[in-house]
PDB file of N, CA and C in Angstrom:
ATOM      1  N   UNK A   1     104.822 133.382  78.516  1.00  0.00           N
ATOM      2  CA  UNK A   1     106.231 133.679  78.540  1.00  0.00           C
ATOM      3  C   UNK A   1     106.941 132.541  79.279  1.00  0.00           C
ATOM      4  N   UNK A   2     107.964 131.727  78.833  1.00  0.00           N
ATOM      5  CA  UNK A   2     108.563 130.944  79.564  1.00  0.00           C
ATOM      6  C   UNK A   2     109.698 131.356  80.073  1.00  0.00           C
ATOM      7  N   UNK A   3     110.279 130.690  80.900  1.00  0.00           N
ATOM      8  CA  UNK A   3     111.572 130.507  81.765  1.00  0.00           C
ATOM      9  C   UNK A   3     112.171 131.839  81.396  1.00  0.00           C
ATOM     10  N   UNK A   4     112.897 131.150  80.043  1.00  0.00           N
ATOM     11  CA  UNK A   4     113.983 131.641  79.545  1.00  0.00           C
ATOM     12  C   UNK A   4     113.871 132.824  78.906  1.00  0.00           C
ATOM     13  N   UNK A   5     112.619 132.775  78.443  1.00  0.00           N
ATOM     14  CA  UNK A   5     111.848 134.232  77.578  1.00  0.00           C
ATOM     15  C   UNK A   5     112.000 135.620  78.858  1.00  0.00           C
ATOM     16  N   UNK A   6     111.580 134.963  80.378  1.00  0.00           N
ATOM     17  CA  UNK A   6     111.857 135.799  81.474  1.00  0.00           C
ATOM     18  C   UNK A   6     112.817 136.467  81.540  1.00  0.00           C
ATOM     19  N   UNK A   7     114.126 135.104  81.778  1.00  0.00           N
ATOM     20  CA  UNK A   7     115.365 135.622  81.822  1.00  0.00           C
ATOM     21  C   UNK A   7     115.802 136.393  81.023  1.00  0.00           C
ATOM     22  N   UNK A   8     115.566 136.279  79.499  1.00  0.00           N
ATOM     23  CA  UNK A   8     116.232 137.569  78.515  1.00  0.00           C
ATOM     24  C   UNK A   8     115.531 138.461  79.004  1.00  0.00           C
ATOM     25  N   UNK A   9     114.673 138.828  79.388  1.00  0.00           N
ATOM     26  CA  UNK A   9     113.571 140.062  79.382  1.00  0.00           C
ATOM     27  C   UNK A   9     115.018 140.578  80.675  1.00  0.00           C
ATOM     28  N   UNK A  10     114.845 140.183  81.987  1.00  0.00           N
ATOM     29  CA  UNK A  10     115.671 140.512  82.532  1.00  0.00           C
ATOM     30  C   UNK A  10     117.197 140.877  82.797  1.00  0.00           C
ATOM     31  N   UNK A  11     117.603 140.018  81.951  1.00  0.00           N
ATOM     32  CA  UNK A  11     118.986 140.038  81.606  1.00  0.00           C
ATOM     33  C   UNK A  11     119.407 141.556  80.940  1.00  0.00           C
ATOM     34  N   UNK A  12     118.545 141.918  79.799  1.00  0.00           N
ATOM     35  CA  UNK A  12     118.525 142.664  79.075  1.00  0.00           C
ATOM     36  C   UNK A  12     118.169 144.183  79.297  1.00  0.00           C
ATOM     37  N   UNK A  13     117.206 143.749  80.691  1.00  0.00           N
ATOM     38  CA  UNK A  13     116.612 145.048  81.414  1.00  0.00           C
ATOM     39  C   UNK A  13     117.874 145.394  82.645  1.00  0.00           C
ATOM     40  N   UNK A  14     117.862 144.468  83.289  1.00  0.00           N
ATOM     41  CA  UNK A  14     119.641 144.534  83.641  1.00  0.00           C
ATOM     42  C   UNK A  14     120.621 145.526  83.388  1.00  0.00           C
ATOM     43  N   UNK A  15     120.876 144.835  82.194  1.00  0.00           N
ATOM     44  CA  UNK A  15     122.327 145.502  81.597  1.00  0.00           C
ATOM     45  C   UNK A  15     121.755 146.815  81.053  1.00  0.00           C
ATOM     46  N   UNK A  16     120.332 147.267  80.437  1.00  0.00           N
ATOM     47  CA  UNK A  16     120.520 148.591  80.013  1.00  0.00           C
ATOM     48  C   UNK A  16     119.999 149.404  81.245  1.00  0.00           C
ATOM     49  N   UNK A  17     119.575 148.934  82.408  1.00  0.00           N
ATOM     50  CA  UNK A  17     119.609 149.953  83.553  1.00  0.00           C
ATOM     51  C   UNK A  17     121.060 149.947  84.107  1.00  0.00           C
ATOM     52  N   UNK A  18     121.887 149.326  84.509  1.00  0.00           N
ATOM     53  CA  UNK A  18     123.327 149.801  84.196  1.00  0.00           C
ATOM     54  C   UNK A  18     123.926 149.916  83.564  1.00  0.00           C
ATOM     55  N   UNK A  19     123.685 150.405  82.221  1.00  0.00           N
ATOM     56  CA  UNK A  19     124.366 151.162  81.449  1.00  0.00           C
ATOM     57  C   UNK A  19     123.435 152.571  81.538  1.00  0.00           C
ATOM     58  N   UNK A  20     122.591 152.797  81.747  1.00  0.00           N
ATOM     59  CA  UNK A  20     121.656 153.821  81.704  1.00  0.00           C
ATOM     60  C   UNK A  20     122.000 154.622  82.849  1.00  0.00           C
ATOM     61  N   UNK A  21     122.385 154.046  83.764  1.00  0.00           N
ATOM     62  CA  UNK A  21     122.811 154.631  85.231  1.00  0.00           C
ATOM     63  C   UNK A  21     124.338 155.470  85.282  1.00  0.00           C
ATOM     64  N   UNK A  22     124.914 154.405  84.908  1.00  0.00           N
ATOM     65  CA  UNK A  22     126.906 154.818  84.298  1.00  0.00           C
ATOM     66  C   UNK A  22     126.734 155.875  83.383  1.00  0.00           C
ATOM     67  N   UNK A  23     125.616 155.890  82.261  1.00  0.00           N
ATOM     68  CA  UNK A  23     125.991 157.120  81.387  1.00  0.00           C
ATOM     69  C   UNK A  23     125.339 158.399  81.692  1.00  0.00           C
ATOM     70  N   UNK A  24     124.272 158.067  82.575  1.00  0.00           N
ATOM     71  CA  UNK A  24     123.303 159.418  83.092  1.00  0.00           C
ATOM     72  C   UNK A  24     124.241 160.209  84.004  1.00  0.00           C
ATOM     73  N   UNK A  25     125.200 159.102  84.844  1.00  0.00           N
ATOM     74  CA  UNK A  25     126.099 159.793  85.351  1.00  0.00           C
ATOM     75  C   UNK A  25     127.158 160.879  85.014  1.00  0.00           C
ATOM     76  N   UNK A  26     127.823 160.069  84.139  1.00  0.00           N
ATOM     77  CA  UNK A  26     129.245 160.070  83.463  1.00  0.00           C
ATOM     78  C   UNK A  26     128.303 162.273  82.670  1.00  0.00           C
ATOM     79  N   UNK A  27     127.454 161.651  81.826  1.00  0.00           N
ATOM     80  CA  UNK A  27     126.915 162.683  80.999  1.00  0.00           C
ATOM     81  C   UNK A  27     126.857 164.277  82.219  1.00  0.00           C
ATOM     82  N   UNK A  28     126.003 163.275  83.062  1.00  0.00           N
ATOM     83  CA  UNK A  28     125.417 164.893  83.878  1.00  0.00           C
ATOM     84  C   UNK A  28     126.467 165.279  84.736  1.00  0.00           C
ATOM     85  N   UNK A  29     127.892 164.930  84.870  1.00  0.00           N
ATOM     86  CA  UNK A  29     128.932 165.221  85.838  1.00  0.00           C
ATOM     87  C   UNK A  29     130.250 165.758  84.618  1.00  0.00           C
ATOM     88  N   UNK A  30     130.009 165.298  83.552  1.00  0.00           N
ATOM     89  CA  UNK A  30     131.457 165.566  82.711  1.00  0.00           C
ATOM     90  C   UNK A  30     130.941 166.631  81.728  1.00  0.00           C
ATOM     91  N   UNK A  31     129.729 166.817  81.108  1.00  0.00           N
ATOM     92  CA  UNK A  31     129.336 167.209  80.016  1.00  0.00           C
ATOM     93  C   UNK A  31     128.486 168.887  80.430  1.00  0.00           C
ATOM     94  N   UNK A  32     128.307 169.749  79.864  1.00  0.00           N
ATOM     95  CA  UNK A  32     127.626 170.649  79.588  1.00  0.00           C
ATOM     96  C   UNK A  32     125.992 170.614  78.846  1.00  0.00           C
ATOM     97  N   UNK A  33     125.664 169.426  79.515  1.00  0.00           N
ATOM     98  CA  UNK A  33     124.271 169.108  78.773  1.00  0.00           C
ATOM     99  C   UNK A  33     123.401 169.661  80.078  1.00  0.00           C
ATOM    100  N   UNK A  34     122.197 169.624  80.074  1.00  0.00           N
ATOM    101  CA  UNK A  34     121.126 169.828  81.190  1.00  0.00           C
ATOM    102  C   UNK A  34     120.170 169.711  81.162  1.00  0.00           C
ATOM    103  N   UNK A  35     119.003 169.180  81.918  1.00  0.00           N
ATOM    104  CA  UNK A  35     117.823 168.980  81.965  1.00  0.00           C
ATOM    105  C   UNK A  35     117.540 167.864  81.489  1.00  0.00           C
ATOM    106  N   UNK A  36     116.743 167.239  80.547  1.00  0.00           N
ATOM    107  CA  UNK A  36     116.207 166.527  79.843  1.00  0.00           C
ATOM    108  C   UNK A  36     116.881 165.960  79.312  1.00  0.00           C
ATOM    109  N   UNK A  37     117.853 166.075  78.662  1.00  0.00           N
ATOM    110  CA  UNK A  37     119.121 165.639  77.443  1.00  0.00           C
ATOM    111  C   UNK A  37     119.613 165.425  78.222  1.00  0.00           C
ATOM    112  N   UNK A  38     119.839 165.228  79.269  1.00  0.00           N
ATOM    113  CA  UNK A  38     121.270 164.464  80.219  1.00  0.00           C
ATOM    114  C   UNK A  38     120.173 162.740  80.104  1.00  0.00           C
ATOM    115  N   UNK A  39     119.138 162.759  80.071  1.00  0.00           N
ATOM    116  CA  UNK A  39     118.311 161.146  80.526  1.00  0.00           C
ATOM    117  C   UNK A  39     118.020 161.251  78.723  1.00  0.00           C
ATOM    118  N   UNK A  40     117.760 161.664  78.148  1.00  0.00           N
ATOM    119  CA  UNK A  40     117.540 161.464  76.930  1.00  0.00           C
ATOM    120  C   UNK A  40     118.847 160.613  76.279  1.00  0.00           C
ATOM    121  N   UNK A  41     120.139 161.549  76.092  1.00  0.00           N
ATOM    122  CA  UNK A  41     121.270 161.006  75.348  1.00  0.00           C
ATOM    123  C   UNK A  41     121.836 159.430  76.405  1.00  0.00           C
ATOM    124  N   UNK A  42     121.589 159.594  77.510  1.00  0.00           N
ATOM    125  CA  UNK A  42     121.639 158.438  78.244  1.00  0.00           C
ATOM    126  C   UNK A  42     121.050 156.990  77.831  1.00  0.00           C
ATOM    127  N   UNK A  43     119.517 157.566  77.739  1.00  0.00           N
ATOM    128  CA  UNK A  43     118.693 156.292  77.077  1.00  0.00           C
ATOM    129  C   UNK A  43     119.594 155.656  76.069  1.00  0.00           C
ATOM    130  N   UNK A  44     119.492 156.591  75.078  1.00  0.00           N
ATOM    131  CA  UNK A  44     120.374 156.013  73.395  1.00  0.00           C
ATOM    132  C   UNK A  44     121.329 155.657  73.713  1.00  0.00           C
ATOM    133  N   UNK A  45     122.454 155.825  74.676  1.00  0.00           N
ATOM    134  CA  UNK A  45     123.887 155.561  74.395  1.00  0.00           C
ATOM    135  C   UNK A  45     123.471 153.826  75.083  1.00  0.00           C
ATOM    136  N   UNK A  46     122.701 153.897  76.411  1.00  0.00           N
ATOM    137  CA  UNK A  46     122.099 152.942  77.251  1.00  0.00           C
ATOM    138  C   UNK A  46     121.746 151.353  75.769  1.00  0.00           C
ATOM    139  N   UNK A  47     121.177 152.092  74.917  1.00  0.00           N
ATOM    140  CA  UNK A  47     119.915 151.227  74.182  1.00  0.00           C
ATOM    141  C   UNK A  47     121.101 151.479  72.955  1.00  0.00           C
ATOM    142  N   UNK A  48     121.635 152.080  72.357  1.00  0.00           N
ATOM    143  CA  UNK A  48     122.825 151.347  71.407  1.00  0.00           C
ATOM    144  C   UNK A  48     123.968 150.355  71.800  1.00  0.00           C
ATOM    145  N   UNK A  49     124.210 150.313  73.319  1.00  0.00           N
ATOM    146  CA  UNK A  49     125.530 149.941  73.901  1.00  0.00           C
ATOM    147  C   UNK A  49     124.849 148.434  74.442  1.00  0.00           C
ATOM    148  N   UNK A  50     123.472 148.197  74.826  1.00  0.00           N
ATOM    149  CA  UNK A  50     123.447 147.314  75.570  1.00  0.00           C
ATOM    150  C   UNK A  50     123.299 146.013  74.873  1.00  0.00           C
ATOM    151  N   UNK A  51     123.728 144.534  75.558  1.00  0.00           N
ATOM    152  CA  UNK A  51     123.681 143.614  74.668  1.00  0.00           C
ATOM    153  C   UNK A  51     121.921 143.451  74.669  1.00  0.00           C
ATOM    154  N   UNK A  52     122.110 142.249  73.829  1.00  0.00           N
ATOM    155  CA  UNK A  52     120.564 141.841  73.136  1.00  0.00           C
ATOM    156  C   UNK A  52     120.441 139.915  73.429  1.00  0.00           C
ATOM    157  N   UNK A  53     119.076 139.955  74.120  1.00  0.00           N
ATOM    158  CA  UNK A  53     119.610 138.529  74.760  1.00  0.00           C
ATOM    159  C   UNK A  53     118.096 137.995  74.197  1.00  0.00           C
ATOM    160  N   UNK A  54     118.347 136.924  73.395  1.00  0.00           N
ATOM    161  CA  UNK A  54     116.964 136.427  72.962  1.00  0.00           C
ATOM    162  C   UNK A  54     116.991 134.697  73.295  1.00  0.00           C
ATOM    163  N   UNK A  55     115.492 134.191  74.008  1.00  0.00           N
ATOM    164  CA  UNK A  55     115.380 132.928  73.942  1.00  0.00           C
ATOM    165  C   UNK A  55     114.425 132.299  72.704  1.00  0.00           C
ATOM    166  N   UNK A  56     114.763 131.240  72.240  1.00  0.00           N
ATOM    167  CA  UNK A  56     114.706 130.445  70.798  1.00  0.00           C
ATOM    168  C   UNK A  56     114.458 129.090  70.956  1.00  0.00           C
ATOM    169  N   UNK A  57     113.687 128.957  70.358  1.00  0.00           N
ATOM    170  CA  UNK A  57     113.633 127.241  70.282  1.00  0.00           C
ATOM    171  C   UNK A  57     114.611 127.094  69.435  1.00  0.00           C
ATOM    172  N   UNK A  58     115.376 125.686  69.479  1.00  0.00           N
ATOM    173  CA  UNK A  58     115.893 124.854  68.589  1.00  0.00           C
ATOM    174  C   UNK A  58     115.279 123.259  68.782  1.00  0.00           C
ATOM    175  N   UNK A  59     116.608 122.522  67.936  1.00  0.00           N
ATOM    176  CA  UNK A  59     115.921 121.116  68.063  1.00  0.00           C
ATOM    177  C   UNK A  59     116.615 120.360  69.080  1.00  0.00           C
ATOM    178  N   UNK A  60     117.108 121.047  70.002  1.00  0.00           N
ATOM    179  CA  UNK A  60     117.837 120.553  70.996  1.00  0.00           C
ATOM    180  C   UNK A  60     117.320 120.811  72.287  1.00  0.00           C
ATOM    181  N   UNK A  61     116.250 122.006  71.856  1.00  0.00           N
ATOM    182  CA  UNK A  61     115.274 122.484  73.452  1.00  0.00           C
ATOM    183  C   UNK A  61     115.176 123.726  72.782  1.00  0.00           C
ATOM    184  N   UNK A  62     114.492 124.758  73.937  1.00  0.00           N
ATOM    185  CA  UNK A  62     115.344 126.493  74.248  1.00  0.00           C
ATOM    186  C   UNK A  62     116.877 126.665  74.722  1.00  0.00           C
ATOM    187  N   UNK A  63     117.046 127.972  73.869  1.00  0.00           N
ATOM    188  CA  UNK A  63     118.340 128.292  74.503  1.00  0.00           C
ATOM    189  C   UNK A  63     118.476 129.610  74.337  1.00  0.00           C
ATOM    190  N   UNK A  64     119.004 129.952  75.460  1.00  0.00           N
ATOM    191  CA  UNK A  64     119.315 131.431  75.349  1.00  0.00           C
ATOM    192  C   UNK A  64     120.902 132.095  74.429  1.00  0.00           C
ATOM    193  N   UNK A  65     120.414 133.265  73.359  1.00  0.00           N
ATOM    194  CA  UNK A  65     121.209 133.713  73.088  1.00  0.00           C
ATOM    195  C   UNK A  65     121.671 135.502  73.218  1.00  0.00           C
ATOM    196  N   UNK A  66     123.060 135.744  73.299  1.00  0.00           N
ATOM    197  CA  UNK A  66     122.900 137.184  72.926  1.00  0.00           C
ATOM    198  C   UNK A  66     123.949 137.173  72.258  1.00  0.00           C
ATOM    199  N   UNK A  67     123.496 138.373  71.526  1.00  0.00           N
ATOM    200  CA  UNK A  67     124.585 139.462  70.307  1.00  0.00           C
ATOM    201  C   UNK A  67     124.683 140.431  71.460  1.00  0.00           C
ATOM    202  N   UNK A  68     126.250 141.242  70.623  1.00  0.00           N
ATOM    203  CA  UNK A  68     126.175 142.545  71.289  1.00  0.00           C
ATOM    204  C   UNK A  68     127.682 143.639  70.089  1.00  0.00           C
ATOM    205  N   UNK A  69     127.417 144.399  70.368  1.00  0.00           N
ATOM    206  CA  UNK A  69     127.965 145.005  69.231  1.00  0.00           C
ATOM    207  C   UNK A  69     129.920 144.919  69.278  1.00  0.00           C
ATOM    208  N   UNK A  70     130.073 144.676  70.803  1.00  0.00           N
ATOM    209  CA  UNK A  70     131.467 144.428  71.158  1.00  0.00           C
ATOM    210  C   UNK A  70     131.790 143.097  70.261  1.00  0.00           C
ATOM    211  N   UNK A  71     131.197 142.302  70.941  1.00  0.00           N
ATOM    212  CA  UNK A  71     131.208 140.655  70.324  1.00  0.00           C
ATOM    213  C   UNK A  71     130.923 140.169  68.662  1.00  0.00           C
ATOM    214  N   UNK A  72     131.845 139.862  68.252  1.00  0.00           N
ATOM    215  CA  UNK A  72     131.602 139.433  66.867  1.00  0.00           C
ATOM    216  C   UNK A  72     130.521 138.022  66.523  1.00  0.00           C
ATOM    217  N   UNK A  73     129.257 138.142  66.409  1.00  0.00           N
ATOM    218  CA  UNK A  73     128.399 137.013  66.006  1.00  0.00           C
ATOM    219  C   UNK A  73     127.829 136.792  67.402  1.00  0.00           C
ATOM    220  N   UNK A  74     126.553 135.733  67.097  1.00  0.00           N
ATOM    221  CA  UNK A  74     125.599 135.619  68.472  1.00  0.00           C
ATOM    222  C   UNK A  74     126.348 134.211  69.211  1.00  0.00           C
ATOM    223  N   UNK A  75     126.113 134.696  70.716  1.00  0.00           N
ATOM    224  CA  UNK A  75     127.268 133.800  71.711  1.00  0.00           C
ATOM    225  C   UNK A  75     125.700 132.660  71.818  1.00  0.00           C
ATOM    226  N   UNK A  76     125.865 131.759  72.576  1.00  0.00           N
ATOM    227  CA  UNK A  76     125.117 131.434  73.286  1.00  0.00           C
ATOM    228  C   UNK A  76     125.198 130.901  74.752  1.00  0.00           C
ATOM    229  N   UNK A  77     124.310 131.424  75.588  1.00  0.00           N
ATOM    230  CA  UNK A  77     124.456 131.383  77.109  1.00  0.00           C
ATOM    231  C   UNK A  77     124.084 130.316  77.795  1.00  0.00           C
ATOM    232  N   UNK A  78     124.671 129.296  78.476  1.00  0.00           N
ATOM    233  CA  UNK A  78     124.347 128.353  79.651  1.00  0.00           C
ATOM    234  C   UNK A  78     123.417 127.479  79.033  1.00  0.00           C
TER     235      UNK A  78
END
C-alpha cells in the first residue's frame, strides 16, 4: 500500500465516521427508530453520503482523487 493509497483509505474512513456519528445522532434524538436501526440506517445514510477518495497512477506520478455525489465529476486533490 503506498502513501497515497493510505491517505484515501483514511480520508475516506474519516469522513464516513463523521458522517456516521452526525447521523447516528441526528437519527437516535429526532426519529422514532430504536435499537439496531438507529446504527443500521446510520451506516447507509453514512456510506451513500460519504465522498469516495481513490489513489491512481497516471503519467505524471500518483494522484489522489475523489468523487462525491454533491460534486459534479471527479475533483482531484493536492
Amino acid at each position: 500500500m503506498t502513501k497515497l493509497q493510505l491517505r484515501a483509505f483514511l480520508y475516506q474512513l474519516g469522513c464516513f465516521g463523521i458522517l456516521f456519528i452526525l447521523f447516528r445522532f441526528l437519527i437516535g434524538n429526532y426519529t422514532n427508530v430504536e435499537g439496531l436501526w438507529i446504527s443500521m440506517s446510520a451506516f447507509v445514510a453514512g456510506t451513500l453520503l460519504a465522498p469516495k477518495f481513490y489513489a491512481t497512477k497516471t503519467k505524471d506520478g500518483e494522484k489522489l482523487f475523489m468523487s462525491w455525489l454533491f460534486v459534479k465529476g471527479i475533483k482531484e486533490i493536492g
